[in-house]
Each structure stands twice: as C-alpha cells, then as structure tokens.
Protein backbone atom coordinates (compact mmCIF):
# COMPACT_ATOMS: atom_id res chain seq x y z
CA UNK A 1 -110.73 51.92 12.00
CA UNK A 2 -112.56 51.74 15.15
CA UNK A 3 -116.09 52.14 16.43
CA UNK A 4 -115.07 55.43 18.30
CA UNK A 5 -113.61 56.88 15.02
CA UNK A 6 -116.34 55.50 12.71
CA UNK A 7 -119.05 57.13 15.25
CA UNK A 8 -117.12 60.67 15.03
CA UNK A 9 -117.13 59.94 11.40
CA UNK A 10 -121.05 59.21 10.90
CA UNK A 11 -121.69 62.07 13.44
CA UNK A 12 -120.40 64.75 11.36
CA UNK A 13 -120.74 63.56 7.61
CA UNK A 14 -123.16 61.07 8.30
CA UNK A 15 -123.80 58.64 4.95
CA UNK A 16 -121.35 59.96 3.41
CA UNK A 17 -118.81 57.74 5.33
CA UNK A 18 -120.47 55.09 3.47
CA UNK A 19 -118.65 54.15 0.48
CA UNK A 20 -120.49 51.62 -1.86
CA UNK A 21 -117.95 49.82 -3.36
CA UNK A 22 -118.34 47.22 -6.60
CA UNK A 23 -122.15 46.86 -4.94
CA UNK A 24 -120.92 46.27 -1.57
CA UNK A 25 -121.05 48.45 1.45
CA UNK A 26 -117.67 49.23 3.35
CA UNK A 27 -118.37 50.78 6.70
CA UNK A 28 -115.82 53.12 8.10
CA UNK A 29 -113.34 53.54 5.32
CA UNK A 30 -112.08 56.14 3.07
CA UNK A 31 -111.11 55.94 -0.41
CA UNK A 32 -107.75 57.60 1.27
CA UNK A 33 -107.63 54.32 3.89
CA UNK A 34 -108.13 51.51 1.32
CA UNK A 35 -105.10 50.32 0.43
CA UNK A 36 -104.99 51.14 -4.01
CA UNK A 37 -103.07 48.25 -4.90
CA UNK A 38 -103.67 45.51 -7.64
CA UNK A 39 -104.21 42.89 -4.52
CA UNK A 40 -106.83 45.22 -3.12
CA UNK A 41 -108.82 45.18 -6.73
CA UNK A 42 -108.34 41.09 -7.05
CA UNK A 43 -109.57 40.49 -3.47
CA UNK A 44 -112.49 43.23 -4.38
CA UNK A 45 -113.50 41.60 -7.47
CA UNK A 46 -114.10 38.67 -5.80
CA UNK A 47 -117.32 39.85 -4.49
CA UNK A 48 -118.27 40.05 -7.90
CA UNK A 49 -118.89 36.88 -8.83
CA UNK A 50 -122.46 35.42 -8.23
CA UNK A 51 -121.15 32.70 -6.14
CA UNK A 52 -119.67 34.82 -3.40
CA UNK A 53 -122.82 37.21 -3.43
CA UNK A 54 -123.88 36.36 0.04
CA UNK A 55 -120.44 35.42 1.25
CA UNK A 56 -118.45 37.39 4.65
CA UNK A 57 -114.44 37.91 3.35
CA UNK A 58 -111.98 38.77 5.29
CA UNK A 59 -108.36 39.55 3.62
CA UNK A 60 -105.35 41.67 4.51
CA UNK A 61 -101.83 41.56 3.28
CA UNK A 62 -98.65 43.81 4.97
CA UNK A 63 -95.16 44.11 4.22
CA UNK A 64 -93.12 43.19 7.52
CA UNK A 65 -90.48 45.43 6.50
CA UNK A 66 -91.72 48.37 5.78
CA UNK A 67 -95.46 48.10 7.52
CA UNK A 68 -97.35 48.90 4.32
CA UNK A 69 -100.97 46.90 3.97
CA UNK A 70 -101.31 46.13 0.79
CA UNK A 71 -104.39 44.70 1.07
CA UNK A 72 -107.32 45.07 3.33
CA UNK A 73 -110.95 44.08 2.74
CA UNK A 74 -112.63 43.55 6.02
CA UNK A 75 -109.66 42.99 7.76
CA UNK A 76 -111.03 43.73 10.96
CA UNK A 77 -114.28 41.25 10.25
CA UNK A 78 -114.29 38.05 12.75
CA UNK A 79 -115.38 35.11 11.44
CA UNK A 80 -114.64 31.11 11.32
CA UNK A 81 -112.00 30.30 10.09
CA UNK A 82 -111.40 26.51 10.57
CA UNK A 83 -107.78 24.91 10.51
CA UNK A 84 -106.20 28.75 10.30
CA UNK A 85 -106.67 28.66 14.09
CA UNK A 86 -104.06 26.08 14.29
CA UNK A 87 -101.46 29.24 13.63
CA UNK A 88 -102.38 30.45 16.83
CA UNK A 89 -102.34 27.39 19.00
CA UNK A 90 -98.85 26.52 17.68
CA UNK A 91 -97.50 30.39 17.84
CA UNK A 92 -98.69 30.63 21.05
CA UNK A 93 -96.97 26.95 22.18
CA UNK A 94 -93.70 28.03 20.74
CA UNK A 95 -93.28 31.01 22.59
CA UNK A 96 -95.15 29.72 26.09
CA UNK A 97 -93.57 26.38 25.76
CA UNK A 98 -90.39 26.91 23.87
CA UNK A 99 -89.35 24.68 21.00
CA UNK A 100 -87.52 22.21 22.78
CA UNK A 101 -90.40 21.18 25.05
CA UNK A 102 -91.15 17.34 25.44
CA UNK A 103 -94.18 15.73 26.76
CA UNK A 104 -93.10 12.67 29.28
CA UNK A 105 -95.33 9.81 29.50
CA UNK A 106 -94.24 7.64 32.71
CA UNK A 107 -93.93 4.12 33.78
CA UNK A 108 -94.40 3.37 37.70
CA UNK A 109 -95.23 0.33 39.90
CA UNK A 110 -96.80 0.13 43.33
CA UNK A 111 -95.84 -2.56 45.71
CA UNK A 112 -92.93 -4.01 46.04
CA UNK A 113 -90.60 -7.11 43.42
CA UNK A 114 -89.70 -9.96 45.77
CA UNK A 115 -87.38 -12.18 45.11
CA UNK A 116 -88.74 -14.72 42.58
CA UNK A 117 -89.63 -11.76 40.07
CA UNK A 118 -93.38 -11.27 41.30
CA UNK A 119 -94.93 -7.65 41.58
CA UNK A 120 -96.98 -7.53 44.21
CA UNK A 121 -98.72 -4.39 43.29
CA UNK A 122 -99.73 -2.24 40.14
CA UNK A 123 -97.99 -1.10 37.25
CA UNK A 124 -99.23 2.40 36.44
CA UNK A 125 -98.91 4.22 32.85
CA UNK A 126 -99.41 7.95 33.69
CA UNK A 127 -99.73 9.72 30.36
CA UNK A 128 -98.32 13.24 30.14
CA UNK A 129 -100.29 14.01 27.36
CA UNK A 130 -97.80 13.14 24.75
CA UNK A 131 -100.11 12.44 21.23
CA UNK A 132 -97.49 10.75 19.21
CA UNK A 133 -97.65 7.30 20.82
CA UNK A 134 -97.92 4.79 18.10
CA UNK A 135 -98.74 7.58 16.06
CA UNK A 136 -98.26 6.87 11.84
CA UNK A 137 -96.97 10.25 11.72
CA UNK A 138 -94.08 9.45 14.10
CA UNK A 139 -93.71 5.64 13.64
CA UNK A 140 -92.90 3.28 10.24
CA UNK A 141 -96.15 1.03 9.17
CA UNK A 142 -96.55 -2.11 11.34
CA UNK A 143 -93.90 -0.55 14.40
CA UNK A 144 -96.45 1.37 16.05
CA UNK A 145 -96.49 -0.67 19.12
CA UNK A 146 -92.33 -1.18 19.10
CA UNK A 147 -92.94 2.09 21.90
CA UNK A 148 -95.07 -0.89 24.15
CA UNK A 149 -92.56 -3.61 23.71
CA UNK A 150 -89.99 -0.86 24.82
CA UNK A 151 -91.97 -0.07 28.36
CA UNK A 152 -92.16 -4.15 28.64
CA UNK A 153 -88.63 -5.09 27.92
CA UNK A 154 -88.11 -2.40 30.80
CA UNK A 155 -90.17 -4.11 33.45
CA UNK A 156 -88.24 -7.59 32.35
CA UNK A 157 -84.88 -6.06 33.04
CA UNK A 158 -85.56 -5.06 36.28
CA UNK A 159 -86.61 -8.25 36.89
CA UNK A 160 -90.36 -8.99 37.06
CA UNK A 161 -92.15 -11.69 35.70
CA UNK A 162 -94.86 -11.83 37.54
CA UNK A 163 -97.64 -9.06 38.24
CA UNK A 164 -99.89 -9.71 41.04
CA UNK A 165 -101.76 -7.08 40.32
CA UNK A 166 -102.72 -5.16 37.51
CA UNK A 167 -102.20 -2.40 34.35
CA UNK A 168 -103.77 0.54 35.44
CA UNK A 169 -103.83 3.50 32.48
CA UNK A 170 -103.82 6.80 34.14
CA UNK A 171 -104.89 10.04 31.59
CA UNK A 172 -106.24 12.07 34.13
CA UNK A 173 -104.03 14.99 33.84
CA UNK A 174 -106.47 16.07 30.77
CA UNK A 175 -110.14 16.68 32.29
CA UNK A 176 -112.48 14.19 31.09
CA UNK A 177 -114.24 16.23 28.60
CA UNK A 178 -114.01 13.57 25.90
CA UNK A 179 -114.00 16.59 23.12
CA UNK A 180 -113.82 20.40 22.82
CA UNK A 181 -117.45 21.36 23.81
CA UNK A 182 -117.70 23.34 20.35
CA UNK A 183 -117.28 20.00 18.17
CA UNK A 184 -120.61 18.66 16.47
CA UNK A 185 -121.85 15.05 16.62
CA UNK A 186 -121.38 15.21 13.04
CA UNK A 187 -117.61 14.88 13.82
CA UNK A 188 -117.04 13.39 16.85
CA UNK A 189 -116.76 9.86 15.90
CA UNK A 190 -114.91 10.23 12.47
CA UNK A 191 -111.29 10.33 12.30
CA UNK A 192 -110.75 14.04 12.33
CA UNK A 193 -113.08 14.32 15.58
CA UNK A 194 -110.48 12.33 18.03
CA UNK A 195 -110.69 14.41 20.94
CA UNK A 196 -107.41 14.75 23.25
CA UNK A 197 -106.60 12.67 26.33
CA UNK A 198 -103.86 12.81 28.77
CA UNK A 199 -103.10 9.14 27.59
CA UNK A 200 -103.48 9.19 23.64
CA UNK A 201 -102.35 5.99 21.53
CA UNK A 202 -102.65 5.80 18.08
CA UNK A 203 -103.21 8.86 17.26
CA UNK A 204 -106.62 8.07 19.20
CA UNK A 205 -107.93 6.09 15.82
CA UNK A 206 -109.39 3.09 15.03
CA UNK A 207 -110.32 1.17 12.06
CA UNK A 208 -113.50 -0.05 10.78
CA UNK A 209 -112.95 -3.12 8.41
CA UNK A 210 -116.01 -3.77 6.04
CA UNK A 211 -116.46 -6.17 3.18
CA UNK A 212 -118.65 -4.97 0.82
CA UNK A 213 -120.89 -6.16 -2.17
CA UNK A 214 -120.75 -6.71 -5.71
CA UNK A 215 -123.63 -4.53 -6.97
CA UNK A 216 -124.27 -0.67 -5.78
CA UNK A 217 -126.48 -0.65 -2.97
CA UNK A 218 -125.50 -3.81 -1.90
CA UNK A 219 -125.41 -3.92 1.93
CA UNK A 220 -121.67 -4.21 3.44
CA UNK A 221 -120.34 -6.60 6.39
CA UNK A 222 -118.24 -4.85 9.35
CA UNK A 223 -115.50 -7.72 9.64
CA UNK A 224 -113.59 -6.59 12.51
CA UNK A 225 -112.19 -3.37 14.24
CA UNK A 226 -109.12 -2.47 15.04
CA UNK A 227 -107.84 -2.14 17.59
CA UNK A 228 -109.38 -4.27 20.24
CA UNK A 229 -112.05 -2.48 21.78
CA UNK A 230 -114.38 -4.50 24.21
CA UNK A 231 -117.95 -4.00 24.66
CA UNK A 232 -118.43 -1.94 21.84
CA UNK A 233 -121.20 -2.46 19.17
CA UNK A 234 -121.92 -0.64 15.64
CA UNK A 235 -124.70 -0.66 14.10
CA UNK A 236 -123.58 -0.72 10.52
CA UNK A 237 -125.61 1.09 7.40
CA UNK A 238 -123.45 1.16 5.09
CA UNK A 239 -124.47 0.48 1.61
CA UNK A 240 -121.93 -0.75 -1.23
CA UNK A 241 -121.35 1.86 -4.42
CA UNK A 242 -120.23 2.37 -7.67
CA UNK A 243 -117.72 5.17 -6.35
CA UNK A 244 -113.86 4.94 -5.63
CA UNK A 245 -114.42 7.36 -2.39
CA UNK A 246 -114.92 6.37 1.17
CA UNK A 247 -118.25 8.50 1.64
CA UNK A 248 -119.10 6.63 5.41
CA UNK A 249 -119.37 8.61 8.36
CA UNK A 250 -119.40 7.54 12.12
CA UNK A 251 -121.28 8.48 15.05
CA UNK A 252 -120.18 8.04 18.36
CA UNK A 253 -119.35 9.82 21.23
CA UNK A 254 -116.29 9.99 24.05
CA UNK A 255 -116.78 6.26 26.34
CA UNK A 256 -119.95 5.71 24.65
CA UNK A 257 -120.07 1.89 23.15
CA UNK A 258 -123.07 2.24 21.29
CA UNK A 259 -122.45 3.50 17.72
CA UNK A 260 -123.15 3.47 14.50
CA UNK A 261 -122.14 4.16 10.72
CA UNK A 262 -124.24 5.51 7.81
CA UNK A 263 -123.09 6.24 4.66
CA UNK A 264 -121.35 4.58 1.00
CA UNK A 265 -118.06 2.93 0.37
CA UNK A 266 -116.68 1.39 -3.21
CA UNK A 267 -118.43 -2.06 -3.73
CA UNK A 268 -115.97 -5.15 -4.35
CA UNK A 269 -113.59 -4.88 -1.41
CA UNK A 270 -112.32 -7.44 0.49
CA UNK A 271 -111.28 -5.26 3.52
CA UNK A 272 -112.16 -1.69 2.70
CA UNK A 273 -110.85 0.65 5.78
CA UNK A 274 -112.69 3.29 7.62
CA UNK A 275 -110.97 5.36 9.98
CA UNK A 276 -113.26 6.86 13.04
CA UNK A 277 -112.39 8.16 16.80
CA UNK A 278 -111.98 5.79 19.88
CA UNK A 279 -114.17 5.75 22.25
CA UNK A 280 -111.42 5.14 25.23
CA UNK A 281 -107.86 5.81 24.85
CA UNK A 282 -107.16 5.24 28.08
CA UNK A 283 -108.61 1.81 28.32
CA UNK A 284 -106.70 0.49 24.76
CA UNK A 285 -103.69 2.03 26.38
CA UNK A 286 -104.09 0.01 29.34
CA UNK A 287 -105.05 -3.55 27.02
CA UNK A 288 -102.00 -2.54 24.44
CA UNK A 289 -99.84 -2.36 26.88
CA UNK A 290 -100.71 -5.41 28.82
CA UNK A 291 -100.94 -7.46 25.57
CA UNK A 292 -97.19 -6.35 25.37
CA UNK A 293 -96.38 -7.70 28.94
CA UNK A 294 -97.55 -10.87 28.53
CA UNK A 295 -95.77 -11.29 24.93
CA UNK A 296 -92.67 -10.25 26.86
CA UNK A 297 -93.54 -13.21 29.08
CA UNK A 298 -94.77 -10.87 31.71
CA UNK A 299 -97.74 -12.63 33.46
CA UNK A 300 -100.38 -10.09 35.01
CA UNK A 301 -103.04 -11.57 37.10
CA UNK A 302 -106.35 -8.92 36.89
CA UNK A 303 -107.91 -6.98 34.02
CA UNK A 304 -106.66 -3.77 33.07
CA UNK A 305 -108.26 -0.66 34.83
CA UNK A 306 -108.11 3.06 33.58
CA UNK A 307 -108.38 5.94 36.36
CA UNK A 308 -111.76 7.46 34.82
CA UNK A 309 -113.07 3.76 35.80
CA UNK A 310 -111.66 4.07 39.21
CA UNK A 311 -112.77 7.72 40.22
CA UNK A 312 -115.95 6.64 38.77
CA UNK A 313 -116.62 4.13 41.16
CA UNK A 314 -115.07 5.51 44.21
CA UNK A 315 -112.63 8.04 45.27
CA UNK A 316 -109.53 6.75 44.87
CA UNK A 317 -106.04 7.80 45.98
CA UNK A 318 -102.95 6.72 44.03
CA UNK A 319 -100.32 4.69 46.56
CA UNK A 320 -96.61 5.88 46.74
CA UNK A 321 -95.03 4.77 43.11
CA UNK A 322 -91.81 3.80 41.94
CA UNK A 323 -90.62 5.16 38.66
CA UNK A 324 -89.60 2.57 36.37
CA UNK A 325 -88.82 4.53 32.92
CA UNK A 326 -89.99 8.38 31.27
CA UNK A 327 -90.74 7.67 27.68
CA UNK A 328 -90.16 11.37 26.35
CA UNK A 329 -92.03 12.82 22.95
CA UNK A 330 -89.86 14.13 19.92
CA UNK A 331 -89.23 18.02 20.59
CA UNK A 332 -92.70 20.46 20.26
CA UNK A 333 -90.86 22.03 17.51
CA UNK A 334 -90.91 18.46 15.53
CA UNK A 335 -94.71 17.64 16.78
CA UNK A 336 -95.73 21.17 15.34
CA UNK A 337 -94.51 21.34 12.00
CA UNK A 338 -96.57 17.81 11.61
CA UNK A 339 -99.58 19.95 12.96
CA UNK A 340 -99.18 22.77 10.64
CA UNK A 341 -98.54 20.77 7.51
CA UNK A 342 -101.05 18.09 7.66
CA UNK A 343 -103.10 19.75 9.78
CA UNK A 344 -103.85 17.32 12.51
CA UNK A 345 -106.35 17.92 14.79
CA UNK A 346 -105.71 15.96 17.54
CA UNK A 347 -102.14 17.30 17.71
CA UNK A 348 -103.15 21.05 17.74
CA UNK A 349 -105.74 20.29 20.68
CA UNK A 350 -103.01 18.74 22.90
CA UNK A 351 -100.97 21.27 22.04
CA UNK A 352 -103.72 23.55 23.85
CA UNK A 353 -104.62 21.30 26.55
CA UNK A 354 -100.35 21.23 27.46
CA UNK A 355 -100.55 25.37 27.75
CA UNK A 356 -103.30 24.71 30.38
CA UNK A 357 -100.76 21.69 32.08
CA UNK A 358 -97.61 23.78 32.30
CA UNK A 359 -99.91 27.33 33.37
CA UNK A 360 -102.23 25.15 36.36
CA UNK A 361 -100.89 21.07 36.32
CA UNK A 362 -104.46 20.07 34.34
CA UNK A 363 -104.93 20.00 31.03
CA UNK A 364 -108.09 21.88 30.17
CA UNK A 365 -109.34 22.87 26.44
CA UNK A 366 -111.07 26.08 28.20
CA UNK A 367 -108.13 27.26 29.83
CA UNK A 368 -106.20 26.95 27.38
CA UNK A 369 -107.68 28.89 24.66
CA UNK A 370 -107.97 31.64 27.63
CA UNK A 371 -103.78 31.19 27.72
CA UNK A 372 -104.23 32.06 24.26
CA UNK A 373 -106.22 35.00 24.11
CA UNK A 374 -104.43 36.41 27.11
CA UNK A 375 -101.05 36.03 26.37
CA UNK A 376 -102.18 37.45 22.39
CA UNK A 377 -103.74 40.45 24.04
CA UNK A 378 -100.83 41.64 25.76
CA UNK A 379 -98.58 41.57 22.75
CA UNK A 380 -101.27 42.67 20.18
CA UNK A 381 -104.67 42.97 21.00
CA UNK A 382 -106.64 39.83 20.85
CA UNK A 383 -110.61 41.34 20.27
CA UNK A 384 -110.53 39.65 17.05
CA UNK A 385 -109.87 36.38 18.32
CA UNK A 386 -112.63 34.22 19.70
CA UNK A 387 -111.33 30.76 20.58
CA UNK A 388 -113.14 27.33 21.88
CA UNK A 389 -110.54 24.77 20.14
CA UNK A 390 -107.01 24.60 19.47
CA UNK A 391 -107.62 22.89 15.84
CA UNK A 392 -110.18 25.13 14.53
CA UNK A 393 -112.91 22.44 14.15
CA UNK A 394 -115.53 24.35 16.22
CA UNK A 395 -117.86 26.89 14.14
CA UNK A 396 -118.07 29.14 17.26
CA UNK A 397 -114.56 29.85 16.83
CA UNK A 398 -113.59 33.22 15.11
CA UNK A 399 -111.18 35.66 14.11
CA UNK A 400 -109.86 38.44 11.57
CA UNK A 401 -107.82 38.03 8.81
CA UNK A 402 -106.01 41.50 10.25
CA UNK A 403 -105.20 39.61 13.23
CA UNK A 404 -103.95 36.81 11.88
CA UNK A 405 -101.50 39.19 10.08
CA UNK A 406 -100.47 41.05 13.40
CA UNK A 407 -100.03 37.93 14.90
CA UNK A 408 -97.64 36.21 12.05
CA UNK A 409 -96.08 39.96 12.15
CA UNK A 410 -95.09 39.73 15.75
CA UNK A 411 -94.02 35.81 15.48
CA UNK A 412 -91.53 37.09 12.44
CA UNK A 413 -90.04 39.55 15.25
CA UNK A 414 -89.56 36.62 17.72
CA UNK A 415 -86.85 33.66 18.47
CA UNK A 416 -88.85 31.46 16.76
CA UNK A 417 -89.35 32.84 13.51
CA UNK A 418 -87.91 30.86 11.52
CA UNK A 419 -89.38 27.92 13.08
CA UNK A 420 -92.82 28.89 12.93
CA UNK A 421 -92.15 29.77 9.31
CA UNK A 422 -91.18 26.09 8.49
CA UNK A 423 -93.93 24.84 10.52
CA UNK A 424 -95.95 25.77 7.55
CA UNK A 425 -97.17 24.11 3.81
CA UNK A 426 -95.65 25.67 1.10
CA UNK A 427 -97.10 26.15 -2.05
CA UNK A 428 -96.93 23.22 -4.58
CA UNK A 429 -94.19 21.80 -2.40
CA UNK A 430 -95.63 20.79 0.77
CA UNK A 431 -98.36 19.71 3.22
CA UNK A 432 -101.66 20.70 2.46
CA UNK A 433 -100.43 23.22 -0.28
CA UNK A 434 -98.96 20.87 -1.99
CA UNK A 435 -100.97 21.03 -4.96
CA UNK A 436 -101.76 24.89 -5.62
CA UNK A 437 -100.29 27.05 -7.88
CA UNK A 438 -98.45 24.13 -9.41
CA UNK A 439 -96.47 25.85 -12.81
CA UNK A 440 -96.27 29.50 -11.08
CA UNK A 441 -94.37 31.81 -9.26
CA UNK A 442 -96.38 31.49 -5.90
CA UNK A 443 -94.55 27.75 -5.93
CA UNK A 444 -92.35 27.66 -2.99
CA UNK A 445 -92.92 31.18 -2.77
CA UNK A 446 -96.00 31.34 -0.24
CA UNK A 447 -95.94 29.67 3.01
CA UNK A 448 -99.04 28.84 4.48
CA UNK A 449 -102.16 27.19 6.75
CA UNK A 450 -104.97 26.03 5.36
CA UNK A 451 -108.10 25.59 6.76
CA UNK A 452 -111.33 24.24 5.23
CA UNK A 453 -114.71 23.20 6.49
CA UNK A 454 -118.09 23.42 4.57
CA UNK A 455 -118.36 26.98 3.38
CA UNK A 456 -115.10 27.89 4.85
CA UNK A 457 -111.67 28.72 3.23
CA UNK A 458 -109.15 30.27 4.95
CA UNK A 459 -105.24 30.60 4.39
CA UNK A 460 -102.53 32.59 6.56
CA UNK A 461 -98.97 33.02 6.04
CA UNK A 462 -95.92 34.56 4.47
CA UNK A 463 -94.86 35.31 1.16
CA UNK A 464 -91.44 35.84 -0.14
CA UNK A 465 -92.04 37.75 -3.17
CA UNK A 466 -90.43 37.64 -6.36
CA UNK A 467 -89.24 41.43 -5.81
CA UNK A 468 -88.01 40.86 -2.47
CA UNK A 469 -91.01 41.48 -0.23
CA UNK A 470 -91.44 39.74 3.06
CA UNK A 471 -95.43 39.70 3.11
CA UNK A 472 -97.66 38.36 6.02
CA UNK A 473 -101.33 37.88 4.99
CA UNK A 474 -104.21 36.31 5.76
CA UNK A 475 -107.57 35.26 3.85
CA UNK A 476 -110.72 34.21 5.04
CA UNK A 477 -114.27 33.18 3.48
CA UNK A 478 -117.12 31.84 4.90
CA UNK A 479 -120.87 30.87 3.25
CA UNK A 480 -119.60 30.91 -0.12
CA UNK A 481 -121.69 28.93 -2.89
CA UNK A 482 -119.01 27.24 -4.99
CA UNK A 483 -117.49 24.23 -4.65
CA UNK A 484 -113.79 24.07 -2.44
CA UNK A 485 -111.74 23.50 -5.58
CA UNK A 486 -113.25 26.71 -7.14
CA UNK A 487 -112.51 28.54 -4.26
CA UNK A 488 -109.05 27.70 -3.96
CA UNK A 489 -108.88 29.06 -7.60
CA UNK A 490 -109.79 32.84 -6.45
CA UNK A 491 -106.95 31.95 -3.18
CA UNK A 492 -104.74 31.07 -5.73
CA UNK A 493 -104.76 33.90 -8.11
CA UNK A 494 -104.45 36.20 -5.11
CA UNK A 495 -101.35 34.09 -4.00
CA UNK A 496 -99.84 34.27 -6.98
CA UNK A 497 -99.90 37.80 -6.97
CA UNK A 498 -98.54 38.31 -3.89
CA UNK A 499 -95.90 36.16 -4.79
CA UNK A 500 -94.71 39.05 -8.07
CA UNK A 501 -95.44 41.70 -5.95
C-alpha cells in the first residue's frame, strides 16, 4: 500500500488502521490485504523468537502464473541486503548487455619492428575490463598465466625480439576509484574487498605466505607474497593459534604500499595462505606480462609503466598503435552464472562498471548503479532500490524484498529467463546453497542468491514447487541476534515450504 492510501486510511479511521500483529505493529494493512497463507504465519512467527526481537524483515513470495502473493511481511521495507544485490547487477547486464557479450582486452605496439626483430617503441596492454584473466575460476591450478605466454608467443611470431622500449599496462577505461566509495576499510584489503580495474589479473588477489609457531600465541613469520609486488611492506601481527580457521584480516587500501595484518591463523604451518586485495593491478599486469616476454626470449629494455603512473606525472597522450592481438573473455552469460553461484564480488562490480563502458566509454561504479536504477524504473518502479555497488558489499545499499520479487517476475517474462534462472545456487545442489535443506523437498527445488554480511541474511529466487507452482520470492533480515547458521534454519523452513506449496 502506499503513503497516499495509508494517509486516506489514518485520516478517516485513524488507529484503527493499525493492526498489532503477534506484538508487532503493521502499518497500512488490512487483515483483508495480508496474504492468509501458511508462509505468511511461518514468516510471522519469526518475529517471535527473542532473537529476532529487534530485527527489520522483509519477505514476499508470488506465484508468476497466476499473480497471487502468498506471502508478504514488509514487503515494501528497504533495507541491506548484501550479496542479493548481485540479482540486480546481473539481471540488469543480461538484458543491457545481452548474454553473448565479451569483454576484449587488447595487445598494441607503438613504433615501428625493423628488420633485425627490434621494437622501437612500446607495447601497450589496454584492458577492457575483462575480470577473468588468470582468474582460478576460469583457469586449471598452476595455468593461470598460460593467457600471458599466449600475448608473448604473439609478439614472437610477428617477429620481435627485441623491445626498445617498454610494457606499458593501460586500465584506464575504469576511473581510478580503487573501490566502490560505500566499501569499509574493514574490507578493502581482504580478499572479498578487490575492487574493479579496467586491467584486472588474478582475480585482483594476492597471497600472504606466513609460517607460524608451535605454541598458541606464538608470533608468525610473513615468508613471501605472491605475486610480485614491489615496494610494498606489511606490517605483520599475526599471532599463531590453537584453531583450524584462518581468522587474519588485512588492511590496505587501492595503490597504497603500506599495510598491515592483525589477526590468528592455525599454529604449525609451514606455509599457511592468506588471501587479501592488490594494491595495483595494473602495475602486476604490466610485470606479469613482461616476465612472460622475456621467458619467451623477448628482451625489453625499461621498467614497466602503468597509465595511472603516467597521467600522474604529466599529461600524457597515447601515440598512434598497432593492434597486435584481442584476447576476448568467455561469454557474460558464462562470467555470470560464476557471479551468482559463488558470489564473487569482484565479478559483479565489473559487471557494473561495463554497463557504465557500453552507456558513456568509462567505466564508472556511480553510473552504473544509476543504469541500474533507471533502466529498473522504467520496467517496474525502482523506489525500493537504493544502489552504491554492484556486489552488495556496501551497507548503504538497500532494497525490498517486494522488489526483488517484481524484478525476478519481470526477468521470468524476458529472453533470458532461463538463463538468469541457471545463473543461480540451487538448494543442496549448488553454489552457495549447496548445503541447505539437505534430505528435503526444497533440494533442487529452490533456486536462489544468497547474501550474508554481519546481521544480514538475505535470499531471492524461484521455486518450483512440488504442486506445480512457479514462485518468485525474496527474504531479507537485518540486525538479527543469532548466529548465521541459526538463521539460515528459519530461511530454510520457509524454503521448504515453499517448495510443497
């Protein structure tokens, strides 16, 4: 209902358009309006437990079919909703973009090959924004840098062997905003906090190798990082502990070279790993892919230069290139179903950031959440939706589980249905809902997103119900006092029931 209606309501009957219901308040809505279903009394009781006293809950469930909600508890209520705002991003990049769309990173030289093999000039990479470069989820262990050799072997066939110049990484097509500006220093420098970048390699990660003691709260030694990144310097605080769990955290923030780790990690390991952000895509493209030259037995005379270091220390114009090679990403439709299931952050913000590429030739985190919002706000109203990532990791995003629902609604309607369907975890099958409802009938059943951050649980999806029902629903929790695993519990049984309606 909206705020004109409930006014006219309150005008006229005044608190009696209150309904206090289970000891909670429902503004706005009838006994006639709320839906009387057995989903609408599990998602109600909910509130009933101690643990969700104080906690905001959003929920609504429809049947595409026939357009019956069966379930709406402050549908219309906006609030975080962490990795659920992936569903958006990637429903909005399927029908903007179109499945089939490929990101082009591309290999160019300045200058001119004379006749002995030598370069006189630069070789350029000019990243296109493309995130799966030596990423794990695209490449087999220990053949994430077969993509390098590939660009090298390239430069040897056409007959260079020399390069009087140097490797110059340009990522400039993605503003230099290092991360989303809603992102905490909490997460920027651990491996969920990798920011986009028009050149991304690696999946923009880097590993932290410790040793660490025999005895809890020994102190632990940072052996090495990988990859190679010069200059930069950790300050390591780390303790050694009894636990099995990597419990270390990293600070650091976008081309800053001073940072630091704090935190525990299990005691008796050789080489324990700890995955954090990098601090300068650009710049280990540019070293990774001159490393690969000179294995190819490509000699390059001056140290590797990225544009930000160029425009930072004088305006600089690019010279007229030659193309050697486009290295073209898998298809969007492959890139996100990996975004969707395993919930990748990095993915889901270039994603965004190519909306804002193909709509103005930058990309831009800003603009394109604003693609977002406009282009759901012509099709079904977007006031719900308040956006400042494409991944979800920012608290000042927000949005309604009712929207959510229109949205998947619409996207059920479209070309790309059953794409966007697929793009999705299923219960106890796959992705990150892999392991709920194991042993009943929501089990490949319910098709979702997940998102979780402390005191937020969210899923969205379909269902395809035991009785036939095509359901699209949404549910949404925030400041809730129980742990995640308890939470999921309540999701679950509310899944599950879906799933035999």
């Amino acid at each position: 209902m909206n705020i004109k209606v409930y006014n006219k309501i309150f005008k006229y009957f005044g608190a009696a358009a209150l309904f206090i219901m289970s000891g909670h308040i429902v503004f706005g809505q009838t006994e006639q309006e709320r839906p009387n279903t057995t989903l609408q009394t599990a998602a109600e009781s909910m509130l009933d437990f101690s643990k969700l006293k104080h906690a905001a809950f959003s929920f609504y469930v429809k049947d595409m079919s026939t357009g019956a909600v069966y379930g709406d508890l402050n549908g219309d209520m906006s609030i975080p909703s962490a990795s659920t705002m992936k569903l958006v991003t990637t429903a909005t990049a399927f029908q903007v973009l179109g499945s089939g769309y490929r990101f082009k990173t591309r290999i160019m030289y300045s200058g001119h090959i004379d006749t002995s093999g030598t370069l006189h000039g630069d070789v350029y990479v000019i990243g296109g924004g493309d995130p799966t470069l030596g990423s794990k989820y695209f490449t087999k262990y220990g053949e994430e840098r077969d993509f390098l050799f590939e660009w090298a072997d390239s430069l040897y066939a056409l007959g260079i062997r020399k390069i009087d110049g140097r490797v110059i990484a340009d990522g400039s097509l993605y503003h230099y905003d290092g991360v989303p500006s809603g992102w905490v220093w909490g997460d920027m420098g651990n491996y969920y906090g990798a920011g986009p970048a028009g050149l991304t390699i690696f999946d923009n990660l880097c590993e932290f190798h410790f040793k660490t003691g025999e005895n809890d709260g020994d102190s632990t030694e940072l052996t090495c990082i990988t990859p190679y990144i010069p200059g930069i310097n950790v300050r390591n605080y780390v303790t050694s502990a009894n636990s099995s769990e990597d419990n270390a955290y990293v600070f650091g923030a976008p081309w800053s070279y001073d940072w630091y780790v704090r935190g525990s990690i299990p005691k008796q390991k050789h080489d324990f790993e700890v995955k954090a952000s990098m601090p300068d895509p650009e710049l280990v493209m540019a070293l990774e892919f001159d490393y690969a030259l000179e294995q190819t037995g490509i000699d390059v005379k001056y140290a590797v230069m990225t544009m930000r270091q160029l425009h930072a220390n004088r305006p600089f114009t690019k010279p007229e290139l030659k193309e050697i090679l486009t290295h073209e990403s898998p298809y969007l439709t492959t890139i996100i179903n990996v975004t969707n299931q395993r919930s990748i952050n990095l993915f889901a913000e270039h994603i965004l950031c190519q909306l804002s590429v193909e709509s103005s030739g930058y990309g831009s985190t800003y603009n394109g959440t604003q693609i977002c919002t406009k282009y759901w706000g012509n099709k079904i109203g977007a006031d719900a939706l308040n956006m400042t990532d494409g991944s979800g990791l920012s608290r000042s995003n927000s949005v309604s589980a009712k929207f959510l629902v229109d949205m998947l609604v619409y996207m059920n309607k479209s070309s790309n249905a059953e794409r966007f369907k697929n793009s999705m975890a299923v219960a106890g099958k796959s992705g990150t809902m892999s392991g709920m409802c194991k042993g009943t009938t929501a089990v490949g059943r319910v098709y979702g997103k997940s998102g979780t951050m402390t005191r937020i649980k969210s899923y969205a999806g379909y269902v395809d119900s035991k009785s036939g029902k095509k359901l699209a629903y949404a549910m949404i929790i925030n400041n809730h006092h129980c742990s995640n695993s308890q939470i999921r519990k309540y999701f679950e049984n509310l899944m599950v029931k879906m799933s035999i309606y």
